[in-house]
Protein backbone atom coordinates (compact mmCIF):
# COMPACT_ATOMS: atom_id res chain seq x y z
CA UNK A 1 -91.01 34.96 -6.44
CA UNK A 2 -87.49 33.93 -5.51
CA UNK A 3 -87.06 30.54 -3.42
CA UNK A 4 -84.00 28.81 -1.74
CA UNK A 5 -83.42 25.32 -0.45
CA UNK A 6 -81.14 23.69 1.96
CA UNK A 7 -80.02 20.02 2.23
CA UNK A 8 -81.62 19.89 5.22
CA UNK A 9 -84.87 20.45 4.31
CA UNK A 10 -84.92 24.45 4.98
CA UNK A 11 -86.67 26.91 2.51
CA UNK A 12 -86.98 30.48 2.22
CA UNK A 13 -89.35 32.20 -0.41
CA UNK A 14 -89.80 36.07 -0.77
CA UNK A 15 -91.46 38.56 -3.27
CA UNK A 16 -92.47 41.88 -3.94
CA UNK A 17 -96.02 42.77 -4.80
CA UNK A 18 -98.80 45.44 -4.40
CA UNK A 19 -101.73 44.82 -2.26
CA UNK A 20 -105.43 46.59 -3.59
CA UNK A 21 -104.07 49.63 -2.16
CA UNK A 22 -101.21 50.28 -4.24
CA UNK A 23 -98.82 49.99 -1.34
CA UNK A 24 -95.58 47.94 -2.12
CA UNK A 25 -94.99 45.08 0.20
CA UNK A 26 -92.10 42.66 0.90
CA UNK A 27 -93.72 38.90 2.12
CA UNK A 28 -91.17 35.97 2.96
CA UNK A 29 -91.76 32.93 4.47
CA UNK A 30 -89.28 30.63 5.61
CA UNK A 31 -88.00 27.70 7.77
CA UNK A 32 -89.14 24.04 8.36
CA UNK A 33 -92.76 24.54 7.91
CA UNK A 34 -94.73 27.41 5.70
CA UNK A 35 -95.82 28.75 9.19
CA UNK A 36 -93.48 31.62 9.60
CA UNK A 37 -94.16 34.32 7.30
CA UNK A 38 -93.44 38.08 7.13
CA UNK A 39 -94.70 40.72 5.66
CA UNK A 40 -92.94 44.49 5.62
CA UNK A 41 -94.35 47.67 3.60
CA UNK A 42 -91.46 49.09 1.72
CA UNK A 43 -91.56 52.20 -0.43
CA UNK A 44 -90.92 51.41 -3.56
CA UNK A 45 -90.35 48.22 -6.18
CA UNK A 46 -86.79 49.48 -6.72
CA UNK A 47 -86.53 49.11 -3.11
CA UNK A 48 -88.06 45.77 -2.70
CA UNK A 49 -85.35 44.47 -5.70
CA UNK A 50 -82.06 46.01 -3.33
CA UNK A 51 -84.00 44.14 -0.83
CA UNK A 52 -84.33 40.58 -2.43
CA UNK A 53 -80.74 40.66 -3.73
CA UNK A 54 -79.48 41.15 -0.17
CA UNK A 55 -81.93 38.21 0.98
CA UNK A 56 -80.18 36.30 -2.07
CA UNK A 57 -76.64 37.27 -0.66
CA UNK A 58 -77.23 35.63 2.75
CA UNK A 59 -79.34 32.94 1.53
CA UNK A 60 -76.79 31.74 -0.54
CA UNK A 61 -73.52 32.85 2.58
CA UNK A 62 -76.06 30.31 4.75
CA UNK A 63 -75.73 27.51 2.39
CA UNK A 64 -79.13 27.75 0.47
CA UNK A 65 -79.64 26.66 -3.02
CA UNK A 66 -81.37 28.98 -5.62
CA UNK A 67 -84.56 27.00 -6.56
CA UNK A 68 -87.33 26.91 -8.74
CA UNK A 69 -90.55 28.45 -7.16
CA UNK A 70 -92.85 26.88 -9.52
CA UNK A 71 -95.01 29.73 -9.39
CA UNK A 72 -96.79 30.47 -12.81
């Protein structure tokens, strides 16, 4: 899981995973509360990782700070 913070309390977390089906899926949440939160099909883990580095790109261009998810 990748995560982002901004000073003013904004987040943005997104990973790539399989469901039980085997199909690869994209889920991000994001905003002021964990309330909004998105999840997209996508063909393929390779795809997913162009994905997330683009979501890193404007994360970062909108003033977010790479953060530690915490997830173990």
């Amino acid at each position: 899981m990748q995560a982002w913070r901004r000073d003013d309390g904004r987040f943005y977390y997104a990973l790539i995973t399989e469901d039980l089906f085997g199909l690869v899926l994209m889920i991000a949440h994001g905003g002021l509360t964990p309330a909004r939160v998105c999840t997209v099909p996508i063909s393929a883990i390779e795809d997913g990782e162009k994905i997330l580095a683009d979501i890193a790109r404007r994360r970062l261009a909108h003033g977010y700070k790479r953060h530690d998810a915490g997830v173990t």
